[in-house]
PDB file of N, CA and C in Angstrom:
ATOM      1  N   UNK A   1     -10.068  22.590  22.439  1.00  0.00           N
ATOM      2  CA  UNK A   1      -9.832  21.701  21.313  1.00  0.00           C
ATOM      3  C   UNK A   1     -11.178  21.140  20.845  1.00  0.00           C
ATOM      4  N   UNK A   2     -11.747  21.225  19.872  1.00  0.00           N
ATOM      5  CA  UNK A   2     -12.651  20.262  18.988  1.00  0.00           C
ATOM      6  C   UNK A   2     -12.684  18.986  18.892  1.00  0.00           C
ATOM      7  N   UNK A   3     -14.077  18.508  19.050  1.00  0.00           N
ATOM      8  CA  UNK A   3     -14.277  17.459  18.747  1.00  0.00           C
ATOM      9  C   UNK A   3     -14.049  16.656  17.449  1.00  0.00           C
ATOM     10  N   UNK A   4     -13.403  15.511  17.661  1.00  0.00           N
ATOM     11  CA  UNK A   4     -13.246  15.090  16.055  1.00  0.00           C
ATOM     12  C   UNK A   4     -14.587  14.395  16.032  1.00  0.00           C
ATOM     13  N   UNK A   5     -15.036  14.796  14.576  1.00  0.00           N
ATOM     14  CA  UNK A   5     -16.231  14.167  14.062  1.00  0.00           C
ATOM     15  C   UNK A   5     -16.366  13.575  13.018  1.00  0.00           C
ATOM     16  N   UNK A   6     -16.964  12.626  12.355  1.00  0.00           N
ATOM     17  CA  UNK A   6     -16.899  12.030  10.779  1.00  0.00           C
ATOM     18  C   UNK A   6     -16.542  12.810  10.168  1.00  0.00           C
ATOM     19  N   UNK A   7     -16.013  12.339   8.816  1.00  0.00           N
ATOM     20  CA  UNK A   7     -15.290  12.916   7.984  1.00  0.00           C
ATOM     21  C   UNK A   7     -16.115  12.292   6.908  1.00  0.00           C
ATOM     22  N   UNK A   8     -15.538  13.086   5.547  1.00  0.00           N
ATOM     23  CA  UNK A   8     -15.713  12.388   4.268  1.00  0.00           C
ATOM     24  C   UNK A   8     -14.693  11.893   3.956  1.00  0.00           C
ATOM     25  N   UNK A   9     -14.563  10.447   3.151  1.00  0.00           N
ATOM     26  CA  UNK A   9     -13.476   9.886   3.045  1.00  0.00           C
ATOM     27  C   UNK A   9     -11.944  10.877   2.227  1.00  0.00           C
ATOM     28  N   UNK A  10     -12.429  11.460   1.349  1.00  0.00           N
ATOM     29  CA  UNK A  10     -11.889  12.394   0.409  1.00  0.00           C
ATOM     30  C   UNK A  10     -11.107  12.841   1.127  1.00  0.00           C
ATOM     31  N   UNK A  11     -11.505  14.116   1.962  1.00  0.00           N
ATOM     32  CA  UNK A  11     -10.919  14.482   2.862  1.00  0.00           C
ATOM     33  C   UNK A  11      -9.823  14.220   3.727  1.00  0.00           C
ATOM     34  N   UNK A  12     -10.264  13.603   4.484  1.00  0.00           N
ATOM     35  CA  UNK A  12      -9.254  12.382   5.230  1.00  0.00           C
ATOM     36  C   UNK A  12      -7.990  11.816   4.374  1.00  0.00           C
ATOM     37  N   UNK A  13      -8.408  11.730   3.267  1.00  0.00           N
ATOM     38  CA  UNK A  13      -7.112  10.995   2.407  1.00  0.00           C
ATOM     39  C   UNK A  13      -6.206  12.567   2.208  1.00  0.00           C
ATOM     40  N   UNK A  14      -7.071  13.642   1.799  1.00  0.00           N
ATOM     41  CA  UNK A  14      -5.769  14.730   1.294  1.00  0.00           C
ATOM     42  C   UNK A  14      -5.227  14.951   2.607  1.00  0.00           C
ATOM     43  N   UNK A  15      -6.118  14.987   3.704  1.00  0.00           N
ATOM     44  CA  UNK A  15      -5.033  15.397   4.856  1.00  0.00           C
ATOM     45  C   UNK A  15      -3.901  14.092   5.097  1.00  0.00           C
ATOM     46  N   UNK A  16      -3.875  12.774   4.972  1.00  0.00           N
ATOM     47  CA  UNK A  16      -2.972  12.216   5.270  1.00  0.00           C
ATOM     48  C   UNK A  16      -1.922  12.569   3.807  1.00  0.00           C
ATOM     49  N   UNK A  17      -2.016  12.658   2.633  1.00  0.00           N
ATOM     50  CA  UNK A  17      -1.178  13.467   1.934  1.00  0.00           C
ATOM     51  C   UNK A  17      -0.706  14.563   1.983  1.00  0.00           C
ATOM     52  N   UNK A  18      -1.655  15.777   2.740  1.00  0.00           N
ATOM     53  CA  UNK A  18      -0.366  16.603   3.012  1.00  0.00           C
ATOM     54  C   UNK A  18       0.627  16.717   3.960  1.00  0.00           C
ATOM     55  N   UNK A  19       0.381  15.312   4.784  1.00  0.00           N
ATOM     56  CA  UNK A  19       1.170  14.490   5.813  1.00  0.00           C
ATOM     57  C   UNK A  19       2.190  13.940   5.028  1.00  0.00           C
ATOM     58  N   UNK A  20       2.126  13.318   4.251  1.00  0.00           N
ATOM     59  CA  UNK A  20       3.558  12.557   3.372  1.00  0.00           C
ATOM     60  C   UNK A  20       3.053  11.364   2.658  1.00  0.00           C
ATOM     61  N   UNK A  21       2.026  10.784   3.152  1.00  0.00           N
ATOM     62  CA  UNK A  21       1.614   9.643   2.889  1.00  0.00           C
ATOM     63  C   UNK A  21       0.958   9.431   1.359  1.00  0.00           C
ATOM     64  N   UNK A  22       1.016   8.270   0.623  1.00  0.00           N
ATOM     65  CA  UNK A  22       0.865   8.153  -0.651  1.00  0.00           C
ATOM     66  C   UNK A  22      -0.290   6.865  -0.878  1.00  0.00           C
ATOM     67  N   UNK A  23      -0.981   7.136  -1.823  1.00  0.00           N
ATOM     68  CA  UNK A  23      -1.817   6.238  -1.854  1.00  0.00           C
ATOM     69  C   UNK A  23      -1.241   4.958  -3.010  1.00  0.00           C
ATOM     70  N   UNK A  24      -1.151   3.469  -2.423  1.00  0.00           N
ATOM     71  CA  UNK A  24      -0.414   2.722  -2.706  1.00  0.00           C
ATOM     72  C   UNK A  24      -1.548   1.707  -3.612  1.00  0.00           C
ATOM     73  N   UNK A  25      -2.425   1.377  -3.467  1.00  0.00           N
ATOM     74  CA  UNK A  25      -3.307   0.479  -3.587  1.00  0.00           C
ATOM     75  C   UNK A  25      -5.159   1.068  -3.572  1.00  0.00           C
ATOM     76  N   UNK A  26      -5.753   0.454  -4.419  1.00  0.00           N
ATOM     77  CA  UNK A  26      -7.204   0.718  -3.976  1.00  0.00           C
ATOM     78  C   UNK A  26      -7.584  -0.718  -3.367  1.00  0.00           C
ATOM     79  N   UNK A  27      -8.381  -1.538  -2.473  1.00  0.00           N
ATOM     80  CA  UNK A  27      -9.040  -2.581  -2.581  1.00  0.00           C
ATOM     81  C   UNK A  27     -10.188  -2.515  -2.526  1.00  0.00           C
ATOM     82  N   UNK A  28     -10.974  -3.079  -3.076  1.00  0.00           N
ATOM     83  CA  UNK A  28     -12.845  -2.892  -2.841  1.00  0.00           C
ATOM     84  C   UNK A  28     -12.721  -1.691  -2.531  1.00  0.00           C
ATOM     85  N   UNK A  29     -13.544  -1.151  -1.569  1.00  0.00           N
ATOM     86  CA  UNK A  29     -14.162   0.336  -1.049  1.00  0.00           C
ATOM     87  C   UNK A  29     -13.122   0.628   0.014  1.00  0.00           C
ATOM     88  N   UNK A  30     -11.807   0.289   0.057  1.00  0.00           N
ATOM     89  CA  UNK A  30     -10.217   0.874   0.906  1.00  0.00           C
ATOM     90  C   UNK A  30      -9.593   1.417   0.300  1.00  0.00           C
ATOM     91  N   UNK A  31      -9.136   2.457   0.727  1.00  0.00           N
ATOM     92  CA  UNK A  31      -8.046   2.711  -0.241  1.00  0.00           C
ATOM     93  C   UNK A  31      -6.652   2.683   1.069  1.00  0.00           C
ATOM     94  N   UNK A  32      -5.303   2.640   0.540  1.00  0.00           N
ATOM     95  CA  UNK A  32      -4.340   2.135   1.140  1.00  0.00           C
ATOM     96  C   UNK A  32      -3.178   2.981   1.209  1.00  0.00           C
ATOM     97  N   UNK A  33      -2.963   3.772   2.427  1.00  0.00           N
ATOM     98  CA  UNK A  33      -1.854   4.598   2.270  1.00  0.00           C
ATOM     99  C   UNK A  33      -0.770   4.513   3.214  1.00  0.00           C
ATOM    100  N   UNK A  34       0.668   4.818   2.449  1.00  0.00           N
ATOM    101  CA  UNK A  34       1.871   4.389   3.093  1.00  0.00           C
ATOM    102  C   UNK A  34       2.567   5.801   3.096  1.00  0.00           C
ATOM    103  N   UNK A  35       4.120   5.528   4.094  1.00  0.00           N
ATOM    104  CA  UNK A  35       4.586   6.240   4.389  1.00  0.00           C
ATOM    105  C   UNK A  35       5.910   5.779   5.246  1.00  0.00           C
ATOM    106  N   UNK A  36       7.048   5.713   4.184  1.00  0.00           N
ATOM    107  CA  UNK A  36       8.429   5.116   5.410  1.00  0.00           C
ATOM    108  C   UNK A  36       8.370   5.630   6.401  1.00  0.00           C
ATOM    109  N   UNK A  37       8.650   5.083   7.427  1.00  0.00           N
ATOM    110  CA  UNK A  37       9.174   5.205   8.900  1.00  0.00           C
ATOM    111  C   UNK A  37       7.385   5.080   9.593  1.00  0.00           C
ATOM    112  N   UNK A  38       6.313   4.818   9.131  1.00  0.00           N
ATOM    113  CA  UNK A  38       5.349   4.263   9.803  1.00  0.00           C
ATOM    114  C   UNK A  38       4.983   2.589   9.867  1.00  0.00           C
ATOM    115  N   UNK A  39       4.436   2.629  11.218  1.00  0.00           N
ATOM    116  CA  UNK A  39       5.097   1.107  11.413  1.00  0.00           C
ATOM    117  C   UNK A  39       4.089   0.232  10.179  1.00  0.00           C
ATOM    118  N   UNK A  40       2.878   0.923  10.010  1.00  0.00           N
ATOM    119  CA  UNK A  40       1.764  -0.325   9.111  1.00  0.00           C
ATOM    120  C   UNK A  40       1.002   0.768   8.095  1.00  0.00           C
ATOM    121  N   UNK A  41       0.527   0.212   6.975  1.00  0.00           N
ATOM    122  CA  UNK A  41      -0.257   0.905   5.857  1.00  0.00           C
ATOM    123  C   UNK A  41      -1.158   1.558   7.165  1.00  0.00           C
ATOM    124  N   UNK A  42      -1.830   2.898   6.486  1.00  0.00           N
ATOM    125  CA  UNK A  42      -3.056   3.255   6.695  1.00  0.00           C
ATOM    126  C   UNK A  42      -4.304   3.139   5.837  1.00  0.00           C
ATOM    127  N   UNK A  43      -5.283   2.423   6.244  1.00  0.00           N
ATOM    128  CA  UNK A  43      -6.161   2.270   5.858  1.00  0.00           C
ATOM    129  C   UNK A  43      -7.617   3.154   5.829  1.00  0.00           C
ATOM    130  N   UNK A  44      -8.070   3.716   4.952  1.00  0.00           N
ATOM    131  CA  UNK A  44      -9.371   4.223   4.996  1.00  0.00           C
ATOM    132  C   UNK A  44     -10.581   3.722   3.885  1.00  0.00           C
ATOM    133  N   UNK A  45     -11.855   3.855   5.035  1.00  0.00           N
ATOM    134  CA  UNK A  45     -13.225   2.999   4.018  1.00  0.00           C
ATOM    135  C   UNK A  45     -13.483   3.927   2.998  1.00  0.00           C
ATOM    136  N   UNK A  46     -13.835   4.062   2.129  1.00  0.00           N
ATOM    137  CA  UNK A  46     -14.802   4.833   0.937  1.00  0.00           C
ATOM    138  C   UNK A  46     -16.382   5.144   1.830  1.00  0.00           C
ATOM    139  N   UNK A  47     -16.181   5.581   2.515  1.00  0.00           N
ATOM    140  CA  UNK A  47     -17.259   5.911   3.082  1.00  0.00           C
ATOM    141  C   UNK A  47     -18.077   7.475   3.189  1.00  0.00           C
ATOM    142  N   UNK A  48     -18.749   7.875   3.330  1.00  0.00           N
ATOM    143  CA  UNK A  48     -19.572   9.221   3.287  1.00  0.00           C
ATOM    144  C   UNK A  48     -18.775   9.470   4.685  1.00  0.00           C
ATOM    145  N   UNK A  49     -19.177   9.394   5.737  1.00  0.00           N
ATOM    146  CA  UNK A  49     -18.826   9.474   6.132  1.00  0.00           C
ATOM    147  C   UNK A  49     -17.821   8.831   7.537  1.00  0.00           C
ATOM    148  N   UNK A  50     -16.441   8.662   7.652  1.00  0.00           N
ATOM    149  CA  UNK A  50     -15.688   7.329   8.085  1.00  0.00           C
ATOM    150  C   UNK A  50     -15.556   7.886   9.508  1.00  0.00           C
ATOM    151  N   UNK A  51     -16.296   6.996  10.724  1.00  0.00           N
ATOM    152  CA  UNK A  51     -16.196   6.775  11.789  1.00  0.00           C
ATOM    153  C   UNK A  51     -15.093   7.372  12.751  1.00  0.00           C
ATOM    154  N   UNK A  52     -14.908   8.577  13.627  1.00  0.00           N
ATOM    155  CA  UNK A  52     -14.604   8.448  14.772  1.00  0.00           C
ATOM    156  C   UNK A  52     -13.556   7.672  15.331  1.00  0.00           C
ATOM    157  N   UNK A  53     -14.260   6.333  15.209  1.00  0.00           N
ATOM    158  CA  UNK A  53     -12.893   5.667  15.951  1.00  0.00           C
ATOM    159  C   UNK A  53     -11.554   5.266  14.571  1.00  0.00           C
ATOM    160  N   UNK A  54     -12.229   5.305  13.047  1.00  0.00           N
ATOM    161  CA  UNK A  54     -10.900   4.746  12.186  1.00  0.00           C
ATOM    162  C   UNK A  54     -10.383   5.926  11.647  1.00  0.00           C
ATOM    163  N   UNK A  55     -10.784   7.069  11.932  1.00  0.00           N
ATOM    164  CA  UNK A  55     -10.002   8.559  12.071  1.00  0.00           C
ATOM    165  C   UNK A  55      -8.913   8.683  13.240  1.00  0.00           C
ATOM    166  N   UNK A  56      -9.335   8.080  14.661  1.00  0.00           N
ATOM    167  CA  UNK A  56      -8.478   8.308  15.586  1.00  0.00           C
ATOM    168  C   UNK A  56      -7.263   7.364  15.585  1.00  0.00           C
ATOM    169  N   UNK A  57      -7.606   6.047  15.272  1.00  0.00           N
ATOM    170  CA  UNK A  57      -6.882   4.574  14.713  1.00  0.00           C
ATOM    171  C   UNK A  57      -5.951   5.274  13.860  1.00  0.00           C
ATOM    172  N   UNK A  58      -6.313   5.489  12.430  1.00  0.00           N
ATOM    173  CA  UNK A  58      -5.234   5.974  11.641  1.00  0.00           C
ATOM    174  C   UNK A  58      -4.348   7.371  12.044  1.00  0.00           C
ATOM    175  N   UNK A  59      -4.764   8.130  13.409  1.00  0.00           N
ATOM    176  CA  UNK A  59      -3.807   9.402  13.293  1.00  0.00           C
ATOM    177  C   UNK A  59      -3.025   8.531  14.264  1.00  0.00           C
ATOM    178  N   UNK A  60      -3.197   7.566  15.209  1.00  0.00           N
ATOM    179  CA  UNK A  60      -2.768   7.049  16.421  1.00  0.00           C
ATOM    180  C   UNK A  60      -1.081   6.288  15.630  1.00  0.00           C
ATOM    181  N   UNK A  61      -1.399   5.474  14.454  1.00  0.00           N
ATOM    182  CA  UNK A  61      -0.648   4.739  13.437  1.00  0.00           C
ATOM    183  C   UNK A  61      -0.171   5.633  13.084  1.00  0.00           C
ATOM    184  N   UNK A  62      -0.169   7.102  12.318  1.00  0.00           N
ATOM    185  CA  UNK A  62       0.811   7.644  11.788  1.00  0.00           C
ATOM    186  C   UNK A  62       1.068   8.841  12.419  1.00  0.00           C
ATOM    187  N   UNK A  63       0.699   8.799  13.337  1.00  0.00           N
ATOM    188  CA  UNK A  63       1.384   9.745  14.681  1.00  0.00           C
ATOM    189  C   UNK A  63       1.497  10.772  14.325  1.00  0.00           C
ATOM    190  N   UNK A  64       0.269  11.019  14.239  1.00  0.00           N
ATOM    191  CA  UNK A  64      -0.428  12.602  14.086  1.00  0.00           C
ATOM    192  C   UNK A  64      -0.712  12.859  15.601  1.00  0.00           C
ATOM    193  N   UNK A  65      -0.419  13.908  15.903  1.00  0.00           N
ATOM    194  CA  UNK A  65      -1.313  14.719  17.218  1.00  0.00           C
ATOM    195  C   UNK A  65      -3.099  15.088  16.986  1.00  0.00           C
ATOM    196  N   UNK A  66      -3.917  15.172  17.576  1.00  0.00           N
ATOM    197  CA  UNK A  66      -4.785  16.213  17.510  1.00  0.00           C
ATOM    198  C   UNK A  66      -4.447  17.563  16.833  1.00  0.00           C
ATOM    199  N   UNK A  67      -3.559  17.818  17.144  1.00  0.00           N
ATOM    200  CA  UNK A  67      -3.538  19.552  17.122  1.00  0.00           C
ATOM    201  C   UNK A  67      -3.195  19.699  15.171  1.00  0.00           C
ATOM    202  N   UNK A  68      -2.229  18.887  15.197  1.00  0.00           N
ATOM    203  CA  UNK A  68      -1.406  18.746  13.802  1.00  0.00           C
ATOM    204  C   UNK A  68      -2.826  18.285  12.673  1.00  0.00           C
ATOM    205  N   UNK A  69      -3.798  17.570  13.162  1.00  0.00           N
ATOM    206  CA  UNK A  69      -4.891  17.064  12.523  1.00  0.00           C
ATOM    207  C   UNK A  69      -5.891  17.861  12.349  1.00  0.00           C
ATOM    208  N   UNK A  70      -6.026  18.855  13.466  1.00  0.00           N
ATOM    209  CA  UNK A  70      -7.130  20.199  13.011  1.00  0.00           C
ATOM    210  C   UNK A  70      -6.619  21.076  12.097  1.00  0.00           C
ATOM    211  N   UNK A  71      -4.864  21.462  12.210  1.00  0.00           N
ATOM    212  CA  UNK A  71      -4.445  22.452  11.717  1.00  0.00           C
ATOM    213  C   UNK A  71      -4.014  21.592   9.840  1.00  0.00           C
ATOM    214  N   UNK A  72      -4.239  20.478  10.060  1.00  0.00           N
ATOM    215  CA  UNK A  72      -4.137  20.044   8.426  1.00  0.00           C
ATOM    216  C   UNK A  72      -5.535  20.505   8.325  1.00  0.00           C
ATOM    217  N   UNK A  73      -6.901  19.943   8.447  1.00  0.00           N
ATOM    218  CA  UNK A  73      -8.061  20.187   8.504  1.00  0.00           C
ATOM    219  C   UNK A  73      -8.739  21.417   7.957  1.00  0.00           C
ATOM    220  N   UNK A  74      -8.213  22.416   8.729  1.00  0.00           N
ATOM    221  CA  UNK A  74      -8.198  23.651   8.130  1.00  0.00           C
ATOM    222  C   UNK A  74      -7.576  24.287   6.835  1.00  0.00           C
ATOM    223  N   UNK A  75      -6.191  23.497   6.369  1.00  0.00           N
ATOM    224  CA  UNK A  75      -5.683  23.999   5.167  1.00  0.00           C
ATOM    225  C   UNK A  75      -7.009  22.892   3.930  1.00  0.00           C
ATOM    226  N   UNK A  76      -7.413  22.167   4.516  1.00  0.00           N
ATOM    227  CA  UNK A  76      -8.201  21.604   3.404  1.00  0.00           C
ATOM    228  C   UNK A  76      -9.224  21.832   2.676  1.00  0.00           C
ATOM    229  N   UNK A  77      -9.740  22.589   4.060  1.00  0.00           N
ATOM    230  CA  UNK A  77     -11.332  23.224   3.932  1.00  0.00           C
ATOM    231  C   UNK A  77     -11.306  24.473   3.161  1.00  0.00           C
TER     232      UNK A  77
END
């Protein structure tokens, strides 16, 4: 299995959309994405590239696996 590594924010957002999730809100440099039956918004920075740990945070919240997160990963690229 691969290491997860920074991302570009972009990115990160289409894979939680081709997850289900919808982008609800922008705030400052967040943008805000939901999804019934998850317990809290997911949040991601506008960042070049977004940290390791708020990649693992947000798959942990919308209960993504690893595996399910490389194999979105790949349809993106």
């Amino acid at each position: 299995m691969p290491k997860i590594t920074p991302l570009d924010y972009k990115k990160l957002v289409k894979i939680f959309e081709t997850e289900g999730f919808k982008i609800i809100r922008q705030k400052g440099d967040h943008i805000i994405l939901t999804k019934t039956g998850t317990p809290r918004p997911i949040v991601i920075p506008m960042y070049k590239e977004v940290p390791v740990f708020v990649i693992r945070n947000n798959l942990r919240v919308a209960e993504i696996t690893r595996e399910r997160y490389f194999e979105l990963l790949k349809k993106i690229k």
